[in-house]
PDB file of N, CA and C in Angstrom:
ATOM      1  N   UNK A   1      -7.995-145.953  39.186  1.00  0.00           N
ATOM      2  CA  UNK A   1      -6.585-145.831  39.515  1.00  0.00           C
ATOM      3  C   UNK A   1      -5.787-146.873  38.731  1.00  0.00           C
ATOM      4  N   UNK A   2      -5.122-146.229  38.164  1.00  0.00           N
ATOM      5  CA  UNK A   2      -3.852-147.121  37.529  1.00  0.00           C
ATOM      6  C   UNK A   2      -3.304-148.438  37.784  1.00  0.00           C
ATOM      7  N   UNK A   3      -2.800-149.535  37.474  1.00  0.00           N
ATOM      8  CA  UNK A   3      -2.351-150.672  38.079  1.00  0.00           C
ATOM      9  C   UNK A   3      -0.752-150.183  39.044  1.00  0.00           C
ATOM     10  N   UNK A   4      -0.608-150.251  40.212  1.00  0.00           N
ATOM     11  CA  UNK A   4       0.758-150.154  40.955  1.00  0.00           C
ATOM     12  C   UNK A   4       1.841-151.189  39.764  1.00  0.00           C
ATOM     13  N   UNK A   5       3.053-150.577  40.061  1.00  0.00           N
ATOM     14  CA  UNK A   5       3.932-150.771  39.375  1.00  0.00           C
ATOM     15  C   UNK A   5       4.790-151.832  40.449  1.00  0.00           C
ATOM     16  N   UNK A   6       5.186-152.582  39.723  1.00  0.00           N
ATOM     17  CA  UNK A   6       6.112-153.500  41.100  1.00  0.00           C
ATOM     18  C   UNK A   6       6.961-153.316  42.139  1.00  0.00           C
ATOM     19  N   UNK A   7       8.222-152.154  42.058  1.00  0.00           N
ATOM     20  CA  UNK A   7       8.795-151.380  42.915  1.00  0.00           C
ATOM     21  C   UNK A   7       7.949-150.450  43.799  1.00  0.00           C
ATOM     22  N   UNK A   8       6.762-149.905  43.560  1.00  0.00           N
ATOM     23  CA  UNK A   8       5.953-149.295  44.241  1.00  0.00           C
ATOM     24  C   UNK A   8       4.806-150.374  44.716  1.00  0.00           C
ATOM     25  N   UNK A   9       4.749-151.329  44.896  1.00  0.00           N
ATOM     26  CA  UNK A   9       3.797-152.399  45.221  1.00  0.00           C
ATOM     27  C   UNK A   9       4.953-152.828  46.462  1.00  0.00           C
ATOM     28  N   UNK A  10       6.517-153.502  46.046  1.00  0.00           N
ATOM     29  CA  UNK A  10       7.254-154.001  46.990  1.00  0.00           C
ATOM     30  C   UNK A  10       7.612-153.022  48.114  1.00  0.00           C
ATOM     31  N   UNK A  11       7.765-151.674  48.016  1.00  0.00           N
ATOM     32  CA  UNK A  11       7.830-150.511  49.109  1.00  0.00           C
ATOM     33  C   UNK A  11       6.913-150.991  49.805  1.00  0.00           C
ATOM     34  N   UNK A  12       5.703-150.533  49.178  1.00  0.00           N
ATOM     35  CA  UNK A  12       4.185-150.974  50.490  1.00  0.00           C
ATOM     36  C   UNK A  12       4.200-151.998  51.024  1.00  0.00           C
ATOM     37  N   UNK A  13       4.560-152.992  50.468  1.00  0.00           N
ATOM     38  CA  UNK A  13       4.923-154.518  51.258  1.00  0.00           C
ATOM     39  C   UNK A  13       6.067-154.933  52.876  1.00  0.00           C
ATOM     40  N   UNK A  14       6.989-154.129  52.123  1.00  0.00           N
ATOM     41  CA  UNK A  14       7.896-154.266  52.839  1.00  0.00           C
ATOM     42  C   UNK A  14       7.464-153.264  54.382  1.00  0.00           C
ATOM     43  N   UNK A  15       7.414-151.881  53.923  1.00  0.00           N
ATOM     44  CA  UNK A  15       7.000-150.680  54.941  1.00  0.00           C
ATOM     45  C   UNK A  15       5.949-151.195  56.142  1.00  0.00           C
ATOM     46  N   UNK A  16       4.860-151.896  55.318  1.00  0.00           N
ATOM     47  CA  UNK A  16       3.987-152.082  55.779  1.00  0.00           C
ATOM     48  C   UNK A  16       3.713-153.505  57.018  1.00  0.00           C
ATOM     49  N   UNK A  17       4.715-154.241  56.860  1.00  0.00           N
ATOM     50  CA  UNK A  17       5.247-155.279  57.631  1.00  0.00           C
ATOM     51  C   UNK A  17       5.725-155.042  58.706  1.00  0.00           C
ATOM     52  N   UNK A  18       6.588-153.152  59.194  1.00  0.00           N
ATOM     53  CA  UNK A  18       7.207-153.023  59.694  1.00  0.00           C
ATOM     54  C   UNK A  18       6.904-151.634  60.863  1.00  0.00           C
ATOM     55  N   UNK A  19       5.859-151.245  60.101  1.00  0.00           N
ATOM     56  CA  UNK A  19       4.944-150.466  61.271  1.00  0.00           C
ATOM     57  C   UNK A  19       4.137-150.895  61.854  1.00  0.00           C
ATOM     58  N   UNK A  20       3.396-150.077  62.752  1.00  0.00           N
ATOM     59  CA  UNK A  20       2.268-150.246  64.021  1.00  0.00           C
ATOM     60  C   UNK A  20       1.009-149.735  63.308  1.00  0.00           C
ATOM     61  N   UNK A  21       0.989-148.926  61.749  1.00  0.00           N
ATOM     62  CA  UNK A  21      -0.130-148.342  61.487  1.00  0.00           C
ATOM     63  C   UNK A  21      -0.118-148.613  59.989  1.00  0.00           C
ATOM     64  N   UNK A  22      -0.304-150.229  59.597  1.00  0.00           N
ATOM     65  CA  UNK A  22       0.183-150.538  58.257  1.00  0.00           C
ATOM     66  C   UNK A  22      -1.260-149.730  57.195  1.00  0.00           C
ATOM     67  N   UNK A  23      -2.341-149.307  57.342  1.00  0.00           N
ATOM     68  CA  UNK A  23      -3.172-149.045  56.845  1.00  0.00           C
ATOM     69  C   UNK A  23      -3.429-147.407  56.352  1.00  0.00           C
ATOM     70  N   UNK A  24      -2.023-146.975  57.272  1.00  0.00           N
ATOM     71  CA  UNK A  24      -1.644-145.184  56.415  1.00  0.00           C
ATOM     72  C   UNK A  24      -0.475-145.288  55.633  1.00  0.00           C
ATOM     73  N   UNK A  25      -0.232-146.465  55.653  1.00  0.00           N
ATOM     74  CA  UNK A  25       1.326-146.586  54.518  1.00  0.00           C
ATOM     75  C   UNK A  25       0.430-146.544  53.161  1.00  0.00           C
ATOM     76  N   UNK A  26       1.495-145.625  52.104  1.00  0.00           N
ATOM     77  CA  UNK A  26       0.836-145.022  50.740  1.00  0.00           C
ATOM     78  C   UNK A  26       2.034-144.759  49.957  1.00  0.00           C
ATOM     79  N   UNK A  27       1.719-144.666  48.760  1.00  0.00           N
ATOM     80  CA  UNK A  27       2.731-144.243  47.971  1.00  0.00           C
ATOM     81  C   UNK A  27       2.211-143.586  46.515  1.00  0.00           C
ATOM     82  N   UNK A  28       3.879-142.576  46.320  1.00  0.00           N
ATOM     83  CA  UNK A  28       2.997-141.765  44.646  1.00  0.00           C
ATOM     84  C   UNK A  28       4.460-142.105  44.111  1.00  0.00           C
ATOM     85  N   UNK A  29       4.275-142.469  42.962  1.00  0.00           N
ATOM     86  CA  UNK A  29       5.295-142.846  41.910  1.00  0.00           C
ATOM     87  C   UNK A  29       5.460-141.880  40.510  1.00  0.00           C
ATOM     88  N   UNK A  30       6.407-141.392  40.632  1.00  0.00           N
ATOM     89  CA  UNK A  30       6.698-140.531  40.034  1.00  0.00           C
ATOM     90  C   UNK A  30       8.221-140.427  38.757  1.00  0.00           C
ATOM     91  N   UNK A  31       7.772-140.787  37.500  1.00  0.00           N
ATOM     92  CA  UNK A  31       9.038-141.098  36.341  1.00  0.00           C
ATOM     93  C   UNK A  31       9.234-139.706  35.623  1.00  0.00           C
ATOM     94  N   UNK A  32      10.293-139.642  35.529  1.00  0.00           N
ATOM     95  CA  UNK A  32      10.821-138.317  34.922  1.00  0.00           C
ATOM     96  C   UNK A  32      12.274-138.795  33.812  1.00  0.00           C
ATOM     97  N   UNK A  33      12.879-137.522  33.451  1.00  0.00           N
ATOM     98  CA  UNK A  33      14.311-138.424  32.746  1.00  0.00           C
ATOM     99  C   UNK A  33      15.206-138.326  34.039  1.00  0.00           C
ATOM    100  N   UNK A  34      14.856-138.768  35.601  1.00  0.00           N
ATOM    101  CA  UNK A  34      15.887-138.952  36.249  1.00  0.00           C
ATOM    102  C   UNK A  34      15.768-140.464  36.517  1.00  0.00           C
ATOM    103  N   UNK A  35      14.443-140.952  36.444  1.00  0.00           N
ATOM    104  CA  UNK A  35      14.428-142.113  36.740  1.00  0.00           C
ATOM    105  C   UNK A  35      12.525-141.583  37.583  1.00  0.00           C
ATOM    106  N   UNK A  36      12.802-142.772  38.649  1.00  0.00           N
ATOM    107  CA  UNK A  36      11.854-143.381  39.032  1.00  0.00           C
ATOM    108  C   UNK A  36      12.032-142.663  40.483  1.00  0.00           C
ATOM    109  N   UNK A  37      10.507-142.152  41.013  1.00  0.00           N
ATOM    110  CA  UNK A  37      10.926-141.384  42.656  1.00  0.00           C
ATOM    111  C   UNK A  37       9.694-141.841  43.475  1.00  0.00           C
ATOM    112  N   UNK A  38       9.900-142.985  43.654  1.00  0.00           N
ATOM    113  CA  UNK A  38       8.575-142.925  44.822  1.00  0.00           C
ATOM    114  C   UNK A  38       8.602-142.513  46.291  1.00  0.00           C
ATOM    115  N   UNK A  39       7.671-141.618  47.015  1.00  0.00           N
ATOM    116  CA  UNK A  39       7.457-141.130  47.885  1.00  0.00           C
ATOM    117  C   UNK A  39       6.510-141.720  49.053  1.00  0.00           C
ATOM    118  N   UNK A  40       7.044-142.247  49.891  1.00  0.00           N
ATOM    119  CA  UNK A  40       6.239-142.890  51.225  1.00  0.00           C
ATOM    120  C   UNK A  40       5.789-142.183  51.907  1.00  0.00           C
ATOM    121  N   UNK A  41       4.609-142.496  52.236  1.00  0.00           N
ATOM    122  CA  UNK A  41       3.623-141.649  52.928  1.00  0.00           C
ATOM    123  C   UNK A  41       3.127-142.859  54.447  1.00  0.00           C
ATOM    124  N   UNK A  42       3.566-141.996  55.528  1.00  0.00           N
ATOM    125  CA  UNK A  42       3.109-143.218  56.788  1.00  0.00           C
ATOM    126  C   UNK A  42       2.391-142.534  57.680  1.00  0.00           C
ATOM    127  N   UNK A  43       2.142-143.271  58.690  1.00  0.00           N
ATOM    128  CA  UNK A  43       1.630-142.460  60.460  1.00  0.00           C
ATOM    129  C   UNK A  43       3.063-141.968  60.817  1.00  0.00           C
ATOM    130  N   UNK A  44       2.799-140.604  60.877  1.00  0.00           N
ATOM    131  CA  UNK A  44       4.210-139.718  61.798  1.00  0.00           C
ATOM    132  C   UNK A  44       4.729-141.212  63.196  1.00  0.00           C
ATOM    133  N   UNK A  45       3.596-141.380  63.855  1.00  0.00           N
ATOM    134  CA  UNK A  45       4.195-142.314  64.980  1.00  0.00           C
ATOM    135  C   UNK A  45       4.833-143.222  64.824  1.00  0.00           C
ATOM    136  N   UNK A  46       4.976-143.954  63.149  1.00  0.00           N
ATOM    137  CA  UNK A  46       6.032-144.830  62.541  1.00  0.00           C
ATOM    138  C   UNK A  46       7.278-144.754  61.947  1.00  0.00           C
ATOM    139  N   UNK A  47       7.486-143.130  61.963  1.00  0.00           N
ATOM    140  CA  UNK A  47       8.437-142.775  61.526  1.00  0.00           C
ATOM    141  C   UNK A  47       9.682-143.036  61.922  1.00  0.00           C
ATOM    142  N   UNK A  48      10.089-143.643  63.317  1.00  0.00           N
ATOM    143  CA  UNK A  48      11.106-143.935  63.597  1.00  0.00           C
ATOM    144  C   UNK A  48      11.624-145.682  63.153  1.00  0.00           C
ATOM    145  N   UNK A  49      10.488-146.458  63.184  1.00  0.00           N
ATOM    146  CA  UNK A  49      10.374-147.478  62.394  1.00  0.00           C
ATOM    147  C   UNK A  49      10.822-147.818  61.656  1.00  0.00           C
ATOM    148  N   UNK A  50      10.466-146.980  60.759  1.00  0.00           N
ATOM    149  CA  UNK A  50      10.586-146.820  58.813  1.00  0.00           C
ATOM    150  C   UNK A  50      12.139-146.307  58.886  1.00  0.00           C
ATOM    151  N   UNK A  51      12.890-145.274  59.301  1.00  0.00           N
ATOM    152  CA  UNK A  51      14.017-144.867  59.641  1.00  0.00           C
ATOM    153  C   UNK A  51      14.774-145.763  60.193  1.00  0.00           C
ATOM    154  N   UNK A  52      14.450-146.025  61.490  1.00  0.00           N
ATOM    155  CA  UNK A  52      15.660-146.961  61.787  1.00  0.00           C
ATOM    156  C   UNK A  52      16.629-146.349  62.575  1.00  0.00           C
ATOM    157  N   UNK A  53      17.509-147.055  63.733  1.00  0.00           N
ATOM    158  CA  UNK A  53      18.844-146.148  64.095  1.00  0.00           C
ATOM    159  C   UNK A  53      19.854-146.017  63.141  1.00  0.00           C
ATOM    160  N   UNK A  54      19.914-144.584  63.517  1.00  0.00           N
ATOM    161  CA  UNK A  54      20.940-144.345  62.404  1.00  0.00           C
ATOM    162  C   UNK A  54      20.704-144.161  61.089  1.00  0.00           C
ATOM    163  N   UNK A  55      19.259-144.335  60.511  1.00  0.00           N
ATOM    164  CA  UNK A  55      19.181-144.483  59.650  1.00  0.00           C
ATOM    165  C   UNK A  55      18.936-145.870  58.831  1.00  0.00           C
ATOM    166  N   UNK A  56      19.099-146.887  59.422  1.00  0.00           N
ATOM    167  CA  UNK A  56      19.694-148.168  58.767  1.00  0.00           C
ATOM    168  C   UNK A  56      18.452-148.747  58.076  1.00  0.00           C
ATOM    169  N   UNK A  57      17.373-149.095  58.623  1.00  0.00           N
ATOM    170  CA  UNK A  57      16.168-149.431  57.732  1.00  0.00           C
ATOM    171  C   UNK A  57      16.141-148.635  56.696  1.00  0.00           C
ATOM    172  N   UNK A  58      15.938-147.059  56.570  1.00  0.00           N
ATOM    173  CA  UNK A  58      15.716-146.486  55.131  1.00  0.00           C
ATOM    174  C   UNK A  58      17.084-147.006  54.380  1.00  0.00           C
ATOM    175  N   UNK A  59      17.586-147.133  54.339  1.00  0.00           N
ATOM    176  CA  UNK A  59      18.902-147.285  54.350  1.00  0.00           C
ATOM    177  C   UNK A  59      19.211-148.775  53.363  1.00  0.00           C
ATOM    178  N   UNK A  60      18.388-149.258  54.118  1.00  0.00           N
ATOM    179  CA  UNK A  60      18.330-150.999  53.616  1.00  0.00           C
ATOM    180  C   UNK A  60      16.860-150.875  52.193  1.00  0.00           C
ATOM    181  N   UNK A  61      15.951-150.221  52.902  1.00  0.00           N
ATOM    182  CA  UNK A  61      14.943-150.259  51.862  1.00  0.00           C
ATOM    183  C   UNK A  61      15.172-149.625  50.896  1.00  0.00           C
ATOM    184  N   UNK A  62      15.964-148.659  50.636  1.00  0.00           N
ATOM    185  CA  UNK A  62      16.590-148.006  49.498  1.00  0.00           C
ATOM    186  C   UNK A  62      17.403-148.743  49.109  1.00  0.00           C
ATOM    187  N   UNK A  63      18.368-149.978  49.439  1.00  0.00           N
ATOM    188  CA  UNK A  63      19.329-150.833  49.293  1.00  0.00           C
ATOM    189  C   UNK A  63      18.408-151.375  48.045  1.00  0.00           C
ATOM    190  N   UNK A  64      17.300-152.424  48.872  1.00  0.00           N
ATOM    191  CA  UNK A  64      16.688-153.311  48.082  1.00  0.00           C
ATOM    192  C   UNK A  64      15.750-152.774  47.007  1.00  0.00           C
ATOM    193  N   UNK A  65      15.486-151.992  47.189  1.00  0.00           N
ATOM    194  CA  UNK A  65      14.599-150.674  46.036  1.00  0.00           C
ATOM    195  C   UNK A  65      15.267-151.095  44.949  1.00  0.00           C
ATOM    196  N   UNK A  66      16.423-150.463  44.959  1.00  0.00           N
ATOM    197  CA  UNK A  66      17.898-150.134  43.701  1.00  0.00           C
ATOM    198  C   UNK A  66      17.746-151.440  43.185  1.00  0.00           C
ATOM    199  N   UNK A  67      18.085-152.643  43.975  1.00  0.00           N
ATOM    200  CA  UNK A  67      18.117-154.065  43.045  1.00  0.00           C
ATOM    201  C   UNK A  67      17.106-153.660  42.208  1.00  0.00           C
ATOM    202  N   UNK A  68      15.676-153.880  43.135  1.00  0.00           N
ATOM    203  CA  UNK A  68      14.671-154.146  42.316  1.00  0.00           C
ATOM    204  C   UNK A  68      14.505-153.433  40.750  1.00  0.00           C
ATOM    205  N   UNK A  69      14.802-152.075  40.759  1.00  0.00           N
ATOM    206  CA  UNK A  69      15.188-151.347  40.359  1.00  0.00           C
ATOM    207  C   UNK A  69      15.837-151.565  38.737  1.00  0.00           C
ATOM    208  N   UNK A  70      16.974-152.498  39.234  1.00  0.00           N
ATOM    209  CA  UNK A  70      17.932-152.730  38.495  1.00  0.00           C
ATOM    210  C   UNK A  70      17.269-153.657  37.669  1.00  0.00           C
ATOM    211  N   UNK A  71      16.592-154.710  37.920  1.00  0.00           N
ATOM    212  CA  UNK A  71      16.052-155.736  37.423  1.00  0.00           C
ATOM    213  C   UNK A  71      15.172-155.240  36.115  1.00  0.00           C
ATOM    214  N   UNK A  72      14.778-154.357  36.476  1.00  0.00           N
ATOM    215  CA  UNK A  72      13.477-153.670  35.395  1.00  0.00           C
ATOM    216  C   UNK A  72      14.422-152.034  34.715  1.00  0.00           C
ATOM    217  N   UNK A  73      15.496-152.455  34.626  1.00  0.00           N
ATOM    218  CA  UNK A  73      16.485-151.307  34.015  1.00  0.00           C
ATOM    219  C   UNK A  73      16.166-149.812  34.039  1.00  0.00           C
ATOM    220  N   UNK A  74      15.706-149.835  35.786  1.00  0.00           N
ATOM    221  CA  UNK A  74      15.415-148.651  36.185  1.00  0.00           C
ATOM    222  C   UNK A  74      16.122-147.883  37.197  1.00  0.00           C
ATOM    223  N   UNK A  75      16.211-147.080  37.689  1.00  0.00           N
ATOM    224  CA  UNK A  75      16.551-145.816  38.652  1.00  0.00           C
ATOM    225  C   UNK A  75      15.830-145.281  39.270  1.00  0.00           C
ATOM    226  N   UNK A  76      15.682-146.351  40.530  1.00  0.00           N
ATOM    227  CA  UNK A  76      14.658-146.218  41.302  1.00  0.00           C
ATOM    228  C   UNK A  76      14.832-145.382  42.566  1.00  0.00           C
ATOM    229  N   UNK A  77      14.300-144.269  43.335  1.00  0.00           N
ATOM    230  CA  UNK A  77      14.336-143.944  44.837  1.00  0.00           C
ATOM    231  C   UNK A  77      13.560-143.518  45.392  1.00  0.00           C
ATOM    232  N   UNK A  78      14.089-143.466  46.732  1.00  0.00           N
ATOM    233  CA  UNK A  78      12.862-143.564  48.021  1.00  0.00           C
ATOM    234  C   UNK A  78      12.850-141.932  48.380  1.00  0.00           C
ATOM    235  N   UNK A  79      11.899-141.395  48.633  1.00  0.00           N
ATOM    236  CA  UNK A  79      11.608-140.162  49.264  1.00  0.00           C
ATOM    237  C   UNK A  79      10.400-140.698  50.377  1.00  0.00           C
ATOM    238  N   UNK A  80      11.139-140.737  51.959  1.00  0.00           N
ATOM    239  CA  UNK A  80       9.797-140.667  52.730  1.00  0.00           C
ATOM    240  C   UNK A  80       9.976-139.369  53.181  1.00  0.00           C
ATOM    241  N   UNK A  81       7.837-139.027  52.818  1.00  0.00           N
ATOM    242  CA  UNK A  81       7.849-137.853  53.332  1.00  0.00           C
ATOM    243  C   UNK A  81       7.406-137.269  54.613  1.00  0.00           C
ATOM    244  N   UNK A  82       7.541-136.379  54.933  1.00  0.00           N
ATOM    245  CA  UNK A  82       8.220-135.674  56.096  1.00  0.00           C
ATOM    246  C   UNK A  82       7.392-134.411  56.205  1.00  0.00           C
ATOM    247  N   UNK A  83       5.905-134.722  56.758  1.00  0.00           N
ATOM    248  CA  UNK A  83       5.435-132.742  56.701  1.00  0.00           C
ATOM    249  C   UNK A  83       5.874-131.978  57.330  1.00  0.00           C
ATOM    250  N   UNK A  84       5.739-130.593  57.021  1.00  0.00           N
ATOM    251  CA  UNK A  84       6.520-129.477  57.615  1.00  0.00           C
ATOM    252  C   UNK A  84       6.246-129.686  58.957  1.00  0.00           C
ATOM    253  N   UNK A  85       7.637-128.959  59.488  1.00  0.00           N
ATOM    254  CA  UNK A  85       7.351-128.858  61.232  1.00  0.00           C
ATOM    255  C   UNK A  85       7.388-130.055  62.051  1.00  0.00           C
ATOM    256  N   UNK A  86       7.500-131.472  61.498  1.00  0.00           N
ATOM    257  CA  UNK A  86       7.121-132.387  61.947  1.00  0.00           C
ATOM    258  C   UNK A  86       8.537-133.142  62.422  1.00  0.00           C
ATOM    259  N   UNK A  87       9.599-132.406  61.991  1.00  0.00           N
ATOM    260  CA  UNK A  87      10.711-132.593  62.455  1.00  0.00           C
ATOM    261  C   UNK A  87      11.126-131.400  63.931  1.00  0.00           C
ATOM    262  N   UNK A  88      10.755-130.490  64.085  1.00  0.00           N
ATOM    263  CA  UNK A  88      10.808-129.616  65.409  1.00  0.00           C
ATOM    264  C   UNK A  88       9.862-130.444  66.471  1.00  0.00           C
ATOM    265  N   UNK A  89       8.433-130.789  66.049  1.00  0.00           N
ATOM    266  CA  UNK A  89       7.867-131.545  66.982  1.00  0.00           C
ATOM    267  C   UNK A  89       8.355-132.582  67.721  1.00  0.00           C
ATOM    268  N   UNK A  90       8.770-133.249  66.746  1.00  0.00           N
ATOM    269  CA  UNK A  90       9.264-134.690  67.053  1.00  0.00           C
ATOM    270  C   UNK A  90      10.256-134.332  68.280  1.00  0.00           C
ATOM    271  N   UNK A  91      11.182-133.441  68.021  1.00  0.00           N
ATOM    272  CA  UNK A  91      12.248-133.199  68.730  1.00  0.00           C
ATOM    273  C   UNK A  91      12.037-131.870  70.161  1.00  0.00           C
ATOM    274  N   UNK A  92      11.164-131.430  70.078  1.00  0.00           N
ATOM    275  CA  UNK A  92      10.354-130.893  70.861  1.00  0.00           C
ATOM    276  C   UNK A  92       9.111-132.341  71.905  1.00  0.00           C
ATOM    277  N   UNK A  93       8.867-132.970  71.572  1.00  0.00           N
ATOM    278  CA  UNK A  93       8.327-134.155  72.387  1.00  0.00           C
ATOM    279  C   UNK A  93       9.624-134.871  72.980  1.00  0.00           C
ATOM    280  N   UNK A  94      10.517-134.873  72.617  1.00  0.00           N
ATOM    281  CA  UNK A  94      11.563-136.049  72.622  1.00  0.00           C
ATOM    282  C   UNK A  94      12.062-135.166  73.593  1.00  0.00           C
ATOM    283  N   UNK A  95      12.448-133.579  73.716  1.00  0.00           N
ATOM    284  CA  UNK A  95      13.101-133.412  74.721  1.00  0.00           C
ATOM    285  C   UNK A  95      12.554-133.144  76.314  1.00  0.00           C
ATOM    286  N   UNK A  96      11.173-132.946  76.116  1.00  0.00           N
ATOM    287  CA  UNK A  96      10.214-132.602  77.042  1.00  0.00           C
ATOM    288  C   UNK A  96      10.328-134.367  77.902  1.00  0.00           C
ATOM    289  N   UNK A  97      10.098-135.326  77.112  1.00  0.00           N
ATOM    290  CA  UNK A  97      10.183-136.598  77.722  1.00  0.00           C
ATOM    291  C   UNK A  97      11.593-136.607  78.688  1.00  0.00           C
ATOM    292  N   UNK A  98      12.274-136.201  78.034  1.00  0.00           N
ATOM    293  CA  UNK A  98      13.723-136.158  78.593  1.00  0.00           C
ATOM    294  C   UNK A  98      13.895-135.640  79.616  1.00  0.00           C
ATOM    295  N   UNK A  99      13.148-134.010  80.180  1.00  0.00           N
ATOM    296  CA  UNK A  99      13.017-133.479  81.346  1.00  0.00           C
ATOM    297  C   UNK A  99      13.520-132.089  81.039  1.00  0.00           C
ATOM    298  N   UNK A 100      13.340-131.830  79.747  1.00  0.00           N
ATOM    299  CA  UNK A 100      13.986-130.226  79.621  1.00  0.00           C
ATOM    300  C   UNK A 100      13.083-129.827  78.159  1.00  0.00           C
ATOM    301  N   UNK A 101      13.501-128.994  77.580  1.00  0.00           N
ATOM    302  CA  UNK A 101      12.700-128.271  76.476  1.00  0.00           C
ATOM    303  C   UNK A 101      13.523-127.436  75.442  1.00  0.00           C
ATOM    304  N   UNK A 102      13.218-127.830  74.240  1.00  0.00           N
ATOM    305  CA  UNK A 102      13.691-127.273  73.209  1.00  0.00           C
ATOM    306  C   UNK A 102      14.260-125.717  73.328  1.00  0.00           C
ATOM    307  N   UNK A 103      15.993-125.383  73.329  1.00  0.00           N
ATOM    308  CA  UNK A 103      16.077-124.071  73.392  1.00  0.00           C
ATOM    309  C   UNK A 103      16.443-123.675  74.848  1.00  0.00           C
ATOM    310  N   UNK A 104      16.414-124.518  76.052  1.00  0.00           N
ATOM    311  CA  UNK A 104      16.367-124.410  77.404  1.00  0.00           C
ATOM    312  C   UNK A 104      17.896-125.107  77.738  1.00  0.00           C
ATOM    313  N   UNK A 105      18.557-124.659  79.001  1.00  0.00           N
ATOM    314  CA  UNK A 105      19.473-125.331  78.764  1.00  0.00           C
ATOM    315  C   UNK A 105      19.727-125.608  80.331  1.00  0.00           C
ATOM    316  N   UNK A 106      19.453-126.885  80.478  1.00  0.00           N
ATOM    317  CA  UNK A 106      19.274-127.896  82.029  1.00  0.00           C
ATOM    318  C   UNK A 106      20.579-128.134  82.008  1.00  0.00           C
ATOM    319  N   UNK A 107      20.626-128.725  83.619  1.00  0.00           N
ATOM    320  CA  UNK A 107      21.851-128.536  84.096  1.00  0.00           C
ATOM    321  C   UNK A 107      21.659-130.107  84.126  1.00  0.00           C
ATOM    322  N   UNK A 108      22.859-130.444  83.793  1.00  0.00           N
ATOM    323  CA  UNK A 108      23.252-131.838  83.395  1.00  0.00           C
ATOM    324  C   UNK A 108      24.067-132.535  84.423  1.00  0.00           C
ATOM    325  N   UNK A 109      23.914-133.824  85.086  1.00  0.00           N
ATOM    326  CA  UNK A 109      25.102-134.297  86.280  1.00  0.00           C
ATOM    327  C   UNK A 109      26.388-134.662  85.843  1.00  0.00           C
ATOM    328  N   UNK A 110      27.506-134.167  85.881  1.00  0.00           N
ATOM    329  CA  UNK A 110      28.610-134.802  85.354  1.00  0.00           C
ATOM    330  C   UNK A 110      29.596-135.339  86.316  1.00  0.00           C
ATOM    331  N   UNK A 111      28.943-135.560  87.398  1.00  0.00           N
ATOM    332  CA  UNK A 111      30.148-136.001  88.413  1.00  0.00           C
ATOM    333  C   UNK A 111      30.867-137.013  88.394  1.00  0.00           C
ATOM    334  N   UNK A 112      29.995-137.909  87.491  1.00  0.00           N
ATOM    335  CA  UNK A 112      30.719-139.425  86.987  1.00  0.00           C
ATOM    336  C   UNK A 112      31.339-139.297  86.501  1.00  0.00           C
ATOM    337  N   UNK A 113      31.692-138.686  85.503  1.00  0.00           N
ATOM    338  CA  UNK A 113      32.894-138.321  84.161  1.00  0.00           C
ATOM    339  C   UNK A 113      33.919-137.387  84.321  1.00  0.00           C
ATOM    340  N   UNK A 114      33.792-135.976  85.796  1.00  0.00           N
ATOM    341  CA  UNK A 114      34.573-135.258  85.616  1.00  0.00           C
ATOM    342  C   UNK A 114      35.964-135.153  85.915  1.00  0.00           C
ATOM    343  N   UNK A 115      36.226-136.674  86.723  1.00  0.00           N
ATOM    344  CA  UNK A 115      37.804-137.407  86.779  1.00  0.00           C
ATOM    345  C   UNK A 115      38.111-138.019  86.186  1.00  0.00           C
ATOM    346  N   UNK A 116      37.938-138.191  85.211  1.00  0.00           N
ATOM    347  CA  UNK A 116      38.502-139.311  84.368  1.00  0.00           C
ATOM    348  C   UNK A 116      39.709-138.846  83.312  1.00  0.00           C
ATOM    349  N   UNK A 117      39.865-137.457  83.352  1.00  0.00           N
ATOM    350  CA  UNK A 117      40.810-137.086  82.553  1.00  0.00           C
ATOM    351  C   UNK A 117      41.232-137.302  81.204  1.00  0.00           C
ATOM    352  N   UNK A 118      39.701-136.860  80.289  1.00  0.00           N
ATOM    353  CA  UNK A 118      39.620-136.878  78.807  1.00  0.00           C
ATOM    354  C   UNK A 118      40.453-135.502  78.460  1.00  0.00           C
TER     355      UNK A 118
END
């Protein structure tokens, strides 16, 4: 295997600091004439981790990517990937925890809110 390239060495560094399953964090680096695309590969169960609310960790690690990026007069970005279906699951567990089910539509308490005159 090839020597890792430094922007794809600092991803794994960083990612890997910041999950519960640092030993499935991976990466494929990929140069084209758009630039530079590396793709993170984690434990699905870290995925919210790596994301962040809102977004804000990928967000930041794509921040600091770009410097790095910049330094080595490149065009660097992040693709974490995402297997199929693994976005319905997620959200299919998440609502079952919640007390209802994907597609179902529970009756919600609104008695707190329904005087308040929005």
């Amino acid at each position: 295997m090839a020597e890792k390239e430094f922007d794809q060495t600092f991803v794994e560094y960083v990612i890997r600091a910041i999950v519960n399953h640092p030993d499935d964090v991976s990466t494929e680096r990929i140069v084209d004439e758009r630039g530079v695309l590396i793709t993170l590969h984690i434990n699905q169960e870290d995925m919210g981790y790596v994301i962040g609310r809102q977004g804000q960790t990928a967000r930041a690690v794509r921040t600091l990517l770009k410097i790095v990026g910049a330094k080595a007069n490149a065009r660097v970005n992040l693709k974490i990937y995402e297997p199929e279906g693994s976005r319905q699951q997620h959200m299919s567990s998440r609502q079952e925890s919640m007390g209802g089910s994907v597609g179902t539509d529970t009756h919600m308490d609104t008695t707190s809110v329904d005087d308040l005159g929005i």
